[in-house]
C-alpha atoms as a PDB file:
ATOM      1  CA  UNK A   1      30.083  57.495 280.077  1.00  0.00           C
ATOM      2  CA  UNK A   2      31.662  55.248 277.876  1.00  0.00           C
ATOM      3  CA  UNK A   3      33.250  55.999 274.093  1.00  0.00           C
ATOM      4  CA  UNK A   4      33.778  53.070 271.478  1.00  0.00           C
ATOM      5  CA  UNK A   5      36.911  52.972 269.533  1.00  0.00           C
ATOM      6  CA  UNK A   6      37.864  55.388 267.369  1.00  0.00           C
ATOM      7  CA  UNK A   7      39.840  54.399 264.550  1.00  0.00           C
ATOM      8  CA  UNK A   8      40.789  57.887 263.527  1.00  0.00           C
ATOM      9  CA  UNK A   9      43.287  57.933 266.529  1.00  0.00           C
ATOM     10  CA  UNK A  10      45.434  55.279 265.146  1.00  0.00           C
ATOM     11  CA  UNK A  11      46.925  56.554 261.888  1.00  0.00           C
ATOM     12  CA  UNK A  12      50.633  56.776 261.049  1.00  0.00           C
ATOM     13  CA  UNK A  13      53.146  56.372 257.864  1.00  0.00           C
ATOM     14  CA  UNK A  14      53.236  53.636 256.002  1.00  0.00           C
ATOM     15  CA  UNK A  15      56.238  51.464 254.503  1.00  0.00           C
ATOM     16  CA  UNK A  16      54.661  49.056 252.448  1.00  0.00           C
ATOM     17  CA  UNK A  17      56.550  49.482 249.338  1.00  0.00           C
ATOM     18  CA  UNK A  18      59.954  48.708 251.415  1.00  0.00           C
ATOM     19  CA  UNK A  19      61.046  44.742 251.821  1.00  0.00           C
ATOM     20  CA  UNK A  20      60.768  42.935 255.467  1.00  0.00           C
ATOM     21  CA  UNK A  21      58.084  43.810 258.169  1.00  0.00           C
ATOM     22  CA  UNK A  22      57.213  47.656 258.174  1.00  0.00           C
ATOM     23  CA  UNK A  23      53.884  47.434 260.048  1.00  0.00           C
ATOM     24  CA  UNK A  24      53.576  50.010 263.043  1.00  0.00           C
ATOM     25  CA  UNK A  25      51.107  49.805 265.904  1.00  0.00           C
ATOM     26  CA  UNK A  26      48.467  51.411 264.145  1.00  0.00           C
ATOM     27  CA  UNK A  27      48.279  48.185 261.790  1.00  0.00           C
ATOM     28  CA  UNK A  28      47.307  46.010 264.542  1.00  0.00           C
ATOM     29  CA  UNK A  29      45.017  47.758 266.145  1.00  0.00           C
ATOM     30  CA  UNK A  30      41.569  46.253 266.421  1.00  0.00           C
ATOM     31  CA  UNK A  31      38.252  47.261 268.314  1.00  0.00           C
ATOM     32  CA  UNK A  32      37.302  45.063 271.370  1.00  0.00           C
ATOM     33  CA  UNK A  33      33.967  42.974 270.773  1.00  0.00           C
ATOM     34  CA  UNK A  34      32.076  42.583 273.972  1.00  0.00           C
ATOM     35  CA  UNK A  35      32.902  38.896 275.023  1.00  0.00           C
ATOM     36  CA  UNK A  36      35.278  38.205 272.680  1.00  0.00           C
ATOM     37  CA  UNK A  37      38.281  35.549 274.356  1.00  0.00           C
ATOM     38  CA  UNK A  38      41.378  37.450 273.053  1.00  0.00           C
ATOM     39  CA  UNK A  39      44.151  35.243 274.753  1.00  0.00           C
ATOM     40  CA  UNK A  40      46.602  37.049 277.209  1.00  0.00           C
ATOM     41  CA  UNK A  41      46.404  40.211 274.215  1.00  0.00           C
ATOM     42  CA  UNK A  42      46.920  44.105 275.303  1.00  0.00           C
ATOM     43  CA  UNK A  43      43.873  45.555 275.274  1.00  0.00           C
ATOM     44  CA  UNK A  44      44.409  49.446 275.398  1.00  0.00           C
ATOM     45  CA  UNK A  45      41.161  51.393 277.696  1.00  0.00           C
ATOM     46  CA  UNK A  46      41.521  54.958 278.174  1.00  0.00           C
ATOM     47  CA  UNK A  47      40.633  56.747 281.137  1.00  0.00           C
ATOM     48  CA  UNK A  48      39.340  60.346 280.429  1.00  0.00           C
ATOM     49  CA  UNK A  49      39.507  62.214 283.571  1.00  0.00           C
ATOM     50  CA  UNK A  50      41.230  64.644 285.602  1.00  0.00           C
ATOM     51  CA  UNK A  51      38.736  65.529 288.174  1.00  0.00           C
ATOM     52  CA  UNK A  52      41.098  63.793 290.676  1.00  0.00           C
ATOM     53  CA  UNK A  53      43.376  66.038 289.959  1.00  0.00           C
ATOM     54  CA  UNK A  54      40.899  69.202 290.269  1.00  0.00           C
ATOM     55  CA  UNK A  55      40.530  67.910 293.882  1.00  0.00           C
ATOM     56  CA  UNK A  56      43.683  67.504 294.928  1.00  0.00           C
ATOM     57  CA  UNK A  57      44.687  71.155 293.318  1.00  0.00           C
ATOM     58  CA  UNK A  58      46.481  70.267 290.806  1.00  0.00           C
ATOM     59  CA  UNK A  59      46.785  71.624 286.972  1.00  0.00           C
ATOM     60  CA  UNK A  60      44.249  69.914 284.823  1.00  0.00           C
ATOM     61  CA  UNK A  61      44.427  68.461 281.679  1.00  0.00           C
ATOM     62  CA  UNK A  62      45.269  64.888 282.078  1.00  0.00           C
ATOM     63  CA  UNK A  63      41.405  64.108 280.523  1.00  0.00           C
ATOM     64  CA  UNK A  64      43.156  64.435 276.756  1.00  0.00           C
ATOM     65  CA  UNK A  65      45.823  62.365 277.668  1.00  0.00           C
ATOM     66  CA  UNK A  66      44.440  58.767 276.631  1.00  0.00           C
ATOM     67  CA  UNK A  67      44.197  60.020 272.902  1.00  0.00           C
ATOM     68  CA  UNK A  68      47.342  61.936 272.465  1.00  0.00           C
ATOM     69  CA  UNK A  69      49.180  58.756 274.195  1.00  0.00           C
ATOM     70  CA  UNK A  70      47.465  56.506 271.298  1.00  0.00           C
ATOM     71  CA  UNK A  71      48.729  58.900 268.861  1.00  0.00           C
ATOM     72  CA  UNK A  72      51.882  59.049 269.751  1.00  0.00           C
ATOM     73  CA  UNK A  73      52.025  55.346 270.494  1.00  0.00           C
ATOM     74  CA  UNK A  74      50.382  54.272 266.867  1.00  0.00           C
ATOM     75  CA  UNK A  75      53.454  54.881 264.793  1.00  0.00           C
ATOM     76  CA  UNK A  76      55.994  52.695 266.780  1.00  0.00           C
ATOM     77  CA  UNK A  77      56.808  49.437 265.354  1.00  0.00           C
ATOM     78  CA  UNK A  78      54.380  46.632 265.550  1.00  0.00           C
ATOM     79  CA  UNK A  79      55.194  44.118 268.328  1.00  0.00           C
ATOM     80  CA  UNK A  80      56.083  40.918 266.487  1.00  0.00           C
ATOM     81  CA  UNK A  81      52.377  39.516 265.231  1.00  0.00           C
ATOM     82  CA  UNK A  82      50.240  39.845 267.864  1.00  0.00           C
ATOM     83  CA  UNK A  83      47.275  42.159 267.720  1.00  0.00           C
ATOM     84  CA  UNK A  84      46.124  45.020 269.833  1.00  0.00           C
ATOM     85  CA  UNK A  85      42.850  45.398 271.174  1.00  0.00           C
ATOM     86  CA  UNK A  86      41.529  48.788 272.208  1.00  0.00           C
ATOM     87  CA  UNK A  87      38.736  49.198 274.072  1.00  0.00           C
ATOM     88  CA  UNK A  88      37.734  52.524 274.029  1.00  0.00           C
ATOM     89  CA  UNK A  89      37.381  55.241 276.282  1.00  0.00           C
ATOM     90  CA  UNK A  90      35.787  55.545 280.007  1.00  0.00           C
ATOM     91  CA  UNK A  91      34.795  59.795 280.238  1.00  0.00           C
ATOM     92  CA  UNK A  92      34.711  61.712 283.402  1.00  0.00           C
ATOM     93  CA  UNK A  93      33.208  65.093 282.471  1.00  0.00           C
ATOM     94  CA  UNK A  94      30.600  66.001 285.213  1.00  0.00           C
ATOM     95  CA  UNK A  95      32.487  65.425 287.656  1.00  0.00           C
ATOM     96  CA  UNK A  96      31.166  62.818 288.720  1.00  0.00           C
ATOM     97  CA  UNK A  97      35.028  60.542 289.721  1.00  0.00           C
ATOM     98  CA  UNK A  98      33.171  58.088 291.552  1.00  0.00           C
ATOM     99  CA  UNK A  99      30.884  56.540 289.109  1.00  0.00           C
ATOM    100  CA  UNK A 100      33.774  57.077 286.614  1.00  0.00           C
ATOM    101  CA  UNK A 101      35.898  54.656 288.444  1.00  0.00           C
ATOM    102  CA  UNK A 102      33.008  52.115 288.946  1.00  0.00           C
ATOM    103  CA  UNK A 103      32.656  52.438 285.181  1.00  0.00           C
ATOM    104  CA  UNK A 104      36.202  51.579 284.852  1.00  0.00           C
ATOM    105  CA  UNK A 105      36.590  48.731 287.210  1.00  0.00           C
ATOM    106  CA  UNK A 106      33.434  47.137 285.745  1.00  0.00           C
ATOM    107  CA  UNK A 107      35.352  47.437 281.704  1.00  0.00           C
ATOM    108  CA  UNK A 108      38.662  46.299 283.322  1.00  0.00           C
ATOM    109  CA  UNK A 109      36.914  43.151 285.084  1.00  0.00           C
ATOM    110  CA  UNK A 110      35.083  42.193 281.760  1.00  0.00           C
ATOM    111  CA  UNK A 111      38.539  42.330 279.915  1.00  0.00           C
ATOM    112  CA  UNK A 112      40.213  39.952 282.714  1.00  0.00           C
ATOM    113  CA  UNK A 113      37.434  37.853 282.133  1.00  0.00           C
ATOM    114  CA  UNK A 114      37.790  37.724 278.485  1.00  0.00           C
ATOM    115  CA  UNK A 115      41.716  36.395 279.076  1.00  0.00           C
ATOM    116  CA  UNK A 116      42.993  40.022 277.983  1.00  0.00           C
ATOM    117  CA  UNK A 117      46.026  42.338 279.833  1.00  0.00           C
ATOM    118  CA  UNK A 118      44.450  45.682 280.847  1.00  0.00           C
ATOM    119  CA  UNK A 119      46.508  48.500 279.579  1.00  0.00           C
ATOM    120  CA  UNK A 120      44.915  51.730 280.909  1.00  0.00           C
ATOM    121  CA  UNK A 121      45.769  55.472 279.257  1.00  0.00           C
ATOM    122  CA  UNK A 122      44.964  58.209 282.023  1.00  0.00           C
ATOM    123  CA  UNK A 123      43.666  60.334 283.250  1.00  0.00           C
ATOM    124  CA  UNK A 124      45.061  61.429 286.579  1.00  0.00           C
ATOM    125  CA  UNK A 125      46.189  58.803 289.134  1.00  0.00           C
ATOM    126  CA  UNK A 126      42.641  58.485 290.472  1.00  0.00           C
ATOM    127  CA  UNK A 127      42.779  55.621 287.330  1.00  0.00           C
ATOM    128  CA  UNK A 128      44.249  53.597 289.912  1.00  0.00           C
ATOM    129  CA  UNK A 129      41.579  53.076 292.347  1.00  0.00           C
ATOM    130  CA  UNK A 130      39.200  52.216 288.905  1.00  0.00           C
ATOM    131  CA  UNK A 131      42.132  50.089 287.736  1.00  0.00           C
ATOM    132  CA  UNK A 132      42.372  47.855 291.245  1.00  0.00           C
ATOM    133  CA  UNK A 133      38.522  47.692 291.553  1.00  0.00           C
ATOM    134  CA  UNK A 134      38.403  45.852 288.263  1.00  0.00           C
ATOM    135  CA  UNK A 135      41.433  43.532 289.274  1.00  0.00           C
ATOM    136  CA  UNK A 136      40.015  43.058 292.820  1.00  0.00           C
ATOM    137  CA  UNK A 137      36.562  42.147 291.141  1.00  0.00           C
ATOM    138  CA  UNK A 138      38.190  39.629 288.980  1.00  0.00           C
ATOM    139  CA  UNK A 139      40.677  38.196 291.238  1.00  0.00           C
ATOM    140  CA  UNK A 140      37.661  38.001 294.293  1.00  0.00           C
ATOM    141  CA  UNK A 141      38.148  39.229 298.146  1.00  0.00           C
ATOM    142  CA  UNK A 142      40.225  36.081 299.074  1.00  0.00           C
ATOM    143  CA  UNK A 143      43.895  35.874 300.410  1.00  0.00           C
ATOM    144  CA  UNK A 144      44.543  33.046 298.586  1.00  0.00           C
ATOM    145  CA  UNK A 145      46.627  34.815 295.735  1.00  0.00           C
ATOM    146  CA  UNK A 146      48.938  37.745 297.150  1.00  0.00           C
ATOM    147  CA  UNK A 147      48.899  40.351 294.911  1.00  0.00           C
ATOM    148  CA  UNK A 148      51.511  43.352 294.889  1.00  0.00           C
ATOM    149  CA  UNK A 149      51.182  46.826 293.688  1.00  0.00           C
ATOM    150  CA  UNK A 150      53.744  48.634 292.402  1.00  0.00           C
ATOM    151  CA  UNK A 151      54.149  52.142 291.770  1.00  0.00           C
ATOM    152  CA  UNK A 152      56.508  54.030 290.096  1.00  0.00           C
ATOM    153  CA  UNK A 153      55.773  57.544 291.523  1.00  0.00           C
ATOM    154  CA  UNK A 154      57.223  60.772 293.159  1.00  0.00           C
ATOM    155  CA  UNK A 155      54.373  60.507 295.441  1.00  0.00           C
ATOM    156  CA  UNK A 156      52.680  57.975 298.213  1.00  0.00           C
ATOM    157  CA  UNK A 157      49.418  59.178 296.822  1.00  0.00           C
ATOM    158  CA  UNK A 158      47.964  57.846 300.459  1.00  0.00           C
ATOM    159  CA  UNK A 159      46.067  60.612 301.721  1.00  0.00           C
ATOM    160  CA  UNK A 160      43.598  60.071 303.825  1.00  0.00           C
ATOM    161  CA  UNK A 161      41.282  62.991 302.925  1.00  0.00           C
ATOM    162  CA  UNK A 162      37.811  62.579 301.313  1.00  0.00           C
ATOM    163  CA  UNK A 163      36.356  62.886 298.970  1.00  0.00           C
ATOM    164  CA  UNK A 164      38.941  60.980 296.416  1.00  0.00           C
ATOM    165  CA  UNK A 165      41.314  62.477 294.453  1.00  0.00           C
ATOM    166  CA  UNK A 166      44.514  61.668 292.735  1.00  0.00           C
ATOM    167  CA  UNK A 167      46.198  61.828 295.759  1.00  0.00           C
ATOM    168  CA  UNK A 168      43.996  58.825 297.642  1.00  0.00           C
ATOM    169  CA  UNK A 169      44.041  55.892 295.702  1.00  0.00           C
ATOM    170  CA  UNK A 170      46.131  53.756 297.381  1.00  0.00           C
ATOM    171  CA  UNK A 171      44.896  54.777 301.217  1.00  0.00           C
ATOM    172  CA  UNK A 172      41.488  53.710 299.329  1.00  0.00           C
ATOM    173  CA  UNK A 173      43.023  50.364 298.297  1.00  0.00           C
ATOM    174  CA  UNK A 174      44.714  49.736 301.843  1.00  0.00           C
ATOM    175  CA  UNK A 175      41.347  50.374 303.200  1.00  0.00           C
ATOM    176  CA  UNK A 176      39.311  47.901 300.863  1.00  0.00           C
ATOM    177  CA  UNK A 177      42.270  45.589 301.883  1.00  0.00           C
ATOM    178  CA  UNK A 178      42.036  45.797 305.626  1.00  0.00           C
ATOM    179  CA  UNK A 179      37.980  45.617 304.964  1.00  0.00           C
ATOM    180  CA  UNK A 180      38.631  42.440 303.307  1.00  0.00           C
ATOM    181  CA  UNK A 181      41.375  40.969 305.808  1.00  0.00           C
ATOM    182  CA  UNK A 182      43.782  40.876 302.363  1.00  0.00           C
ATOM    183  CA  UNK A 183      47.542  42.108 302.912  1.00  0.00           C
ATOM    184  CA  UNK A 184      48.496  45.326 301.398  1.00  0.00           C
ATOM    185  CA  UNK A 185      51.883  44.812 299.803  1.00  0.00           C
ATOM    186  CA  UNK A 186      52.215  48.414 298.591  1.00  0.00           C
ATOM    187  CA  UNK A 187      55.380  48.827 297.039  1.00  0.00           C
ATOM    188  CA  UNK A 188      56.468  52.361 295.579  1.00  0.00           C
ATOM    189  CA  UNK A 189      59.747  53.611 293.540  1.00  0.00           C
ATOM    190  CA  UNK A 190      60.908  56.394 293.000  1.00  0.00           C
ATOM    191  CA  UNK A 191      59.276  58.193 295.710  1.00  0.00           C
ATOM    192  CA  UNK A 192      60.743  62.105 296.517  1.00  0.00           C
ATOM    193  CA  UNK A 193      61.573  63.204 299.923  1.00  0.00           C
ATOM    194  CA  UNK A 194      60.863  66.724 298.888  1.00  0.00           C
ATOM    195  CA  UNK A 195      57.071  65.977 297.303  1.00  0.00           C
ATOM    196  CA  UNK A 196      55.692  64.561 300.410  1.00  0.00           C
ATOM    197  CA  UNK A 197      55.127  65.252 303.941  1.00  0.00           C
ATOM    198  CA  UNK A 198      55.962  64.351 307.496  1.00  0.00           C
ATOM    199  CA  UNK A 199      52.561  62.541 307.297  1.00  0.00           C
ATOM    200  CA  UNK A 200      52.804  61.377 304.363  1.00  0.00           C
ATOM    201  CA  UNK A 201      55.998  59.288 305.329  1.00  0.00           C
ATOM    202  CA  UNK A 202      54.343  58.310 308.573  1.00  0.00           C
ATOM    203  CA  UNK A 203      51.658  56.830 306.852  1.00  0.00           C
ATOM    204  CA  UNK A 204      53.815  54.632 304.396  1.00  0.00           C
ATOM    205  CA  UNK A 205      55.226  53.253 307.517  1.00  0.00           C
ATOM    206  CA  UNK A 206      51.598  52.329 309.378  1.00  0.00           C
ATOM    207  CA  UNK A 207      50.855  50.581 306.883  1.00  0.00           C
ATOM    208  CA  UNK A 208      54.228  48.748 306.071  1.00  0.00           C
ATOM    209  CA  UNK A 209      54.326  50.172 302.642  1.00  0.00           C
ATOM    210  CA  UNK A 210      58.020  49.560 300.712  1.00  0.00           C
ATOM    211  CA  UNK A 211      59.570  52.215 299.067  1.00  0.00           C
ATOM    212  CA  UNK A 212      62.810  53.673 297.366  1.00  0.00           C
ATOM    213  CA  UNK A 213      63.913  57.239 297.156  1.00  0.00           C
ATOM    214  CA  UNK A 214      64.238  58.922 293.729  1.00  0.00           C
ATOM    215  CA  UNK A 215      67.619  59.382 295.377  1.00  0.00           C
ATOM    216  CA  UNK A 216      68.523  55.431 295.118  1.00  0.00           C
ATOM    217  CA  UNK A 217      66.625  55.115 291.968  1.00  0.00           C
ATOM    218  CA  UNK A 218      69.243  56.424 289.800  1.00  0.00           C
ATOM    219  CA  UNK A 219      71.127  54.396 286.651  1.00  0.00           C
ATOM    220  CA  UNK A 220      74.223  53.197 288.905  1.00  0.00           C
ATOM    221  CA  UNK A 221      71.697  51.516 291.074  1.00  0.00           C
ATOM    222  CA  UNK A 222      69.868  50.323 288.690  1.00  0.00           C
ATOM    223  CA  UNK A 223      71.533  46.591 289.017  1.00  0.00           C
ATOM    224  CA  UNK A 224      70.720  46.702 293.244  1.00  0.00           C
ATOM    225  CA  UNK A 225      67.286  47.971 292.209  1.00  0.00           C
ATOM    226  CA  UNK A 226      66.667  45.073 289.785  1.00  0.00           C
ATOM    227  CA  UNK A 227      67.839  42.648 292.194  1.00  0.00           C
ATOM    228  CA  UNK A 228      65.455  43.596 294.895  1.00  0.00           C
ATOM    229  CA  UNK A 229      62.554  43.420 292.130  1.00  0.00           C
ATOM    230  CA  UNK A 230      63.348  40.404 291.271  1.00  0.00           C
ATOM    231  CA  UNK A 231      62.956  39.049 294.673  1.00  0.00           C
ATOM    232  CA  UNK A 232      59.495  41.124 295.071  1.00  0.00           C
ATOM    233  CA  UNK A 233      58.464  39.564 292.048  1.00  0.00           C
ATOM    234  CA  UNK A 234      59.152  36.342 293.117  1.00  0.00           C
ATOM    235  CA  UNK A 235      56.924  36.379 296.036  1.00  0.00           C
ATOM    236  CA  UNK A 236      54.068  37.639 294.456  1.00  0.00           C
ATOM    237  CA  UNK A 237      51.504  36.112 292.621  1.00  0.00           C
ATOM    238  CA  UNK A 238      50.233  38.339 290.876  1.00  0.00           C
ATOM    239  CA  UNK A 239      51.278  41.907 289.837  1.00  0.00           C
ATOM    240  CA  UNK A 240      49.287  45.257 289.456  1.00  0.00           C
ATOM    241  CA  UNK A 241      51.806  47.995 287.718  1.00  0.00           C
ATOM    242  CA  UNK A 242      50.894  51.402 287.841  1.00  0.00           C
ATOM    243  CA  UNK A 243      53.538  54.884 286.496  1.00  0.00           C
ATOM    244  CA  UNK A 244      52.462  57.893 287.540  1.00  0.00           C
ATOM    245  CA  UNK A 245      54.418  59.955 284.582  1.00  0.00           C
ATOM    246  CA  UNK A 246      55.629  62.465 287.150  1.00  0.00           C
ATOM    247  CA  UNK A 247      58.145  59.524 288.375  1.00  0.00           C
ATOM    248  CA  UNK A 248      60.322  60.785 285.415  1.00  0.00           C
ATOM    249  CA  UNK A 249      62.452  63.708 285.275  1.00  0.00           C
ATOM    250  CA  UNK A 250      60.799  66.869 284.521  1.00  0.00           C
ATOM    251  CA  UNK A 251      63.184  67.231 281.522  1.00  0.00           C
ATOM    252  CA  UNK A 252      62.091  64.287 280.010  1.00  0.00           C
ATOM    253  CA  UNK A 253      58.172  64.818 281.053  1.00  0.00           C
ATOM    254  CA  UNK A 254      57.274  68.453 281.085  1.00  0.00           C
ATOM    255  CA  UNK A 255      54.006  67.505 280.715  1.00  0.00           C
ATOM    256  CA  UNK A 256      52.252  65.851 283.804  1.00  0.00           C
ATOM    257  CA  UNK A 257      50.603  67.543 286.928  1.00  0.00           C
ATOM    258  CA  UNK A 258      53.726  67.972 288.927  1.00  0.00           C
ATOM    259  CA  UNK A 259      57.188  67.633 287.122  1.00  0.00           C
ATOM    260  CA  UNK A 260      59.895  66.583 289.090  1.00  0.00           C
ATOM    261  CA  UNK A 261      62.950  67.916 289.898  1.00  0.00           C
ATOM    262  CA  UNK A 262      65.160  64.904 290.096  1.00  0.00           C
ATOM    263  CA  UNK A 263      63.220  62.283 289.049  1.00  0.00           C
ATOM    264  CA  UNK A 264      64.072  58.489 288.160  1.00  0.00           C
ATOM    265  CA  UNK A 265      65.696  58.179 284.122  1.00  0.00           C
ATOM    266  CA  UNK A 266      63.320  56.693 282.037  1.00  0.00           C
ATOM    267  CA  UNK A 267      65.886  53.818 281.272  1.00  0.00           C
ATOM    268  CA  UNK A 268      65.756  52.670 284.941  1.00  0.00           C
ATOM    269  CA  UNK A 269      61.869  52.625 285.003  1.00  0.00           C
ATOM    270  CA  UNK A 270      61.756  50.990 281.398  1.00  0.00           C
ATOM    271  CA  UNK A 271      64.222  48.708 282.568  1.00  0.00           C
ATOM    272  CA  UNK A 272      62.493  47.752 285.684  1.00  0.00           C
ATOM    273  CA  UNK A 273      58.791  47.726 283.948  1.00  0.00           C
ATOM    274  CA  UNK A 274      60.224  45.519 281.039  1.00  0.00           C
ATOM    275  CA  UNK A 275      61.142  42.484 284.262  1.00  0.00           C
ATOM    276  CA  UNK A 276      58.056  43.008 285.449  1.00  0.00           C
ATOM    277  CA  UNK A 277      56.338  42.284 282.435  1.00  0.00           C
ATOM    278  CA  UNK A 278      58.912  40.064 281.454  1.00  0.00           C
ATOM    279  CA  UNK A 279      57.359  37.454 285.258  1.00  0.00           C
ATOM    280  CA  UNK A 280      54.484  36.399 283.374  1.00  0.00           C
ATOM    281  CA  UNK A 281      52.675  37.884 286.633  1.00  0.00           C
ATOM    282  CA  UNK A 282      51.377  41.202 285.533  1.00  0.00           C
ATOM    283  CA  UNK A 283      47.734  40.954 285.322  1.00  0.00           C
ATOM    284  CA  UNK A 284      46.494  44.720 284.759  1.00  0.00           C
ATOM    285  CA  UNK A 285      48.519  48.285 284.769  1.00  0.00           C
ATOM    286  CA  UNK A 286      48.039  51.829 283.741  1.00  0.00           C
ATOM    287  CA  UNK A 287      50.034  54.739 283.196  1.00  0.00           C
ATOM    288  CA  UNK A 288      48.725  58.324 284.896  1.00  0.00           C
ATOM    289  CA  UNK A 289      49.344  62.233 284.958  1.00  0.00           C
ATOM    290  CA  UNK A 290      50.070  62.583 280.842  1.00  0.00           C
ATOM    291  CA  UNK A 291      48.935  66.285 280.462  1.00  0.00           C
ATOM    292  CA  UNK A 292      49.267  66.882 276.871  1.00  0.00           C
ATOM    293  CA  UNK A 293      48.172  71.079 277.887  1.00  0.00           C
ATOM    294  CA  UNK A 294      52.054  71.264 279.518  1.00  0.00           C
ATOM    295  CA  UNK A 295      53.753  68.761 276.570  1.00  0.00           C
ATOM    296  CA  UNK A 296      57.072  70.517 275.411  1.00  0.00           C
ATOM    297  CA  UNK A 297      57.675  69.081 272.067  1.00  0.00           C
ATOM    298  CA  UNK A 298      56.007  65.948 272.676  1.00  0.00           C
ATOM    299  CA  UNK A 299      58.785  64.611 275.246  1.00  0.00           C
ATOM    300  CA  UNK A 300      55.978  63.317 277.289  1.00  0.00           C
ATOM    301  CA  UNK A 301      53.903  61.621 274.974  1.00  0.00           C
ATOM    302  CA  UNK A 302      57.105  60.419 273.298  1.00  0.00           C
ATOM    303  CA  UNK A 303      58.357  59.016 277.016  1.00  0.00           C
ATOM    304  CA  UNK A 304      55.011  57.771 277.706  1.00  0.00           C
ATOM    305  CA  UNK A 305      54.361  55.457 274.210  1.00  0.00           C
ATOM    306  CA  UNK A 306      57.824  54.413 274.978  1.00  0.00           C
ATOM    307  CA  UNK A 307      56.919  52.593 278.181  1.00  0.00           C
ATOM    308  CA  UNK A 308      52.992  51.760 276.749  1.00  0.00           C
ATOM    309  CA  UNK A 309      55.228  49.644 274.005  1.00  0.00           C
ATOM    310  CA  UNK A 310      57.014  47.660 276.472  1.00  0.00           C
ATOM    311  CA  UNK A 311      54.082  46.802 278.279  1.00  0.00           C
ATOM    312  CA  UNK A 312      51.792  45.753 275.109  1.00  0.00           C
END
């Protein structure tokens, strides 16, 4: 089911009687009309769900996430004078994933359409199979624009088991690729050798999928990292940007389904997230596995509006 906007969410402190610009998020926040043209603006969709994460036996409580991300999120500064659309919330709460994400894709694809830039709160990672289906549906089933996915994750996520979960949605994308004769340019950082398996690593490699080791992903590499991005970037057309939260270090985000050990430092991923939206070429992206139940004071939420600002 689907839940409007809820301006209660977006409430913070106010500055007015000091001189200069003191406006926060929360002041530009504005509901989404149906059909309205909104012109290359954020539009913020949460994705309440974490029966992905049920499924692939992992802690719940990733469906509270999209509204404790907005809350955290609403008292940053405002980003120059451009407003912020939000456009509500897409439930899962029967269990029912499947229709969820069908839901989702069908929101994000009426957003593209509208001229706006996707910015989905999860949820687990199963937001990413809603979150291509809505691109996909926009962009249409031909190869004439190559798009590239990038993850920043601990984990493939490309298991081949069914029924979905958090831990298939990008086997489910390579499939609906090689369905519709599209490449799959699968790229994922920050992956750990120690979160997946044998198989796991076997599949990356069938299906040509690029990765980096949390290993590699550290802040002295960050300038080798960047310049390989930038080269990724330049061969794509279009861009599809998806952080599973668990990428970071558990230090710095207690609260997700699996906290790393190691992890990537959120200054490499913000600094690789901020050139990426920085092409021109990002078209949609989503942030997963925010748990507020396993939050430690707020580090999470804190670590998670951090990135959400750079992308808006």
């Amino acid at each position: 089911m689907n839940v409007p906007f809820d301006q209660n969410v977006w409430r913070g402190r106010s500055d007015t009687q000091e001189p200069g610009d003191t406006r926060r998020v929360f002041n530009q926040i504005a509901p989404l009309v149906k059909g309205q043209q909104v012109d290359d603006a954020a539009v913020i969709i949460g994705f309440c769900s974490d029966e992905g994460v049920r499924r692939n036996q992992g802690r719940v409580g990733a469906a509270h996430g999209p509204k404790q991300l907005r809350a955290a999120l609403a008292g940053l500064p405002a980003k120059a004078s451009s407003t912020v659309f939000d456009a509500g919330d897409v439930v899962c709460d029967d269990g029912s994933l499947e229709a969820a994400q069908a839901n989702l894709a069908r929101v994000i694809s009426e957003v593209l359409a509208c001229g706006g830039r996707p910015i989905v709160f999860g949820g687990g990672h199963e937001v990413a199979w809603g979150t291509y289906s809505g691109l996909r549906q926009h962009l249409g089933g031909t190869g004439d624009r190559r798009l590239m996915i990038l993850n920043f994750d601990a984990h493939f996520d490309l298991r081949q088991s069914r029924p979905a979960s958090s831990g298939t949605p990008f086997d489910q994308i390579a499939c609906d690729c090689a369905t519709r004769g599209l490449p799959f340019d699968y790229v994922c950082l920050g992956v750990s050798d120690l979160a997946n398996t044998a198989a796991l690593f076997e599949r990356a490699r069938e299906l040509g999928v690029r990765y980096v080791l949390d290993t590699d992903m550290q802040e002295s590499q960050l300038a080798k990292r960047l310049d390989e991005l930038e080269r990724m970037i330049d061969a794509a057309d279009d861009i599809y940007l998806t952080i599973d939260l668990d990428v970071l270090p558990g230090a710095a985000a207690p609260g997700v389904s699996a906290p790393a050990v190691l992890g990537v430092p959120l200054s490499v991923v913000e600094a690789m997230i901020r050139r990426v939206r920085a092409s021109g070429k990002l078209r949609a992206a989503d942030l997963a596995e925010f748990n507020p139940a396993f939050d430690q004071d707020r580090r999470t939420a804190l670590a998670a509006a951090r990135l959400a600002h750079r992308l808006l």
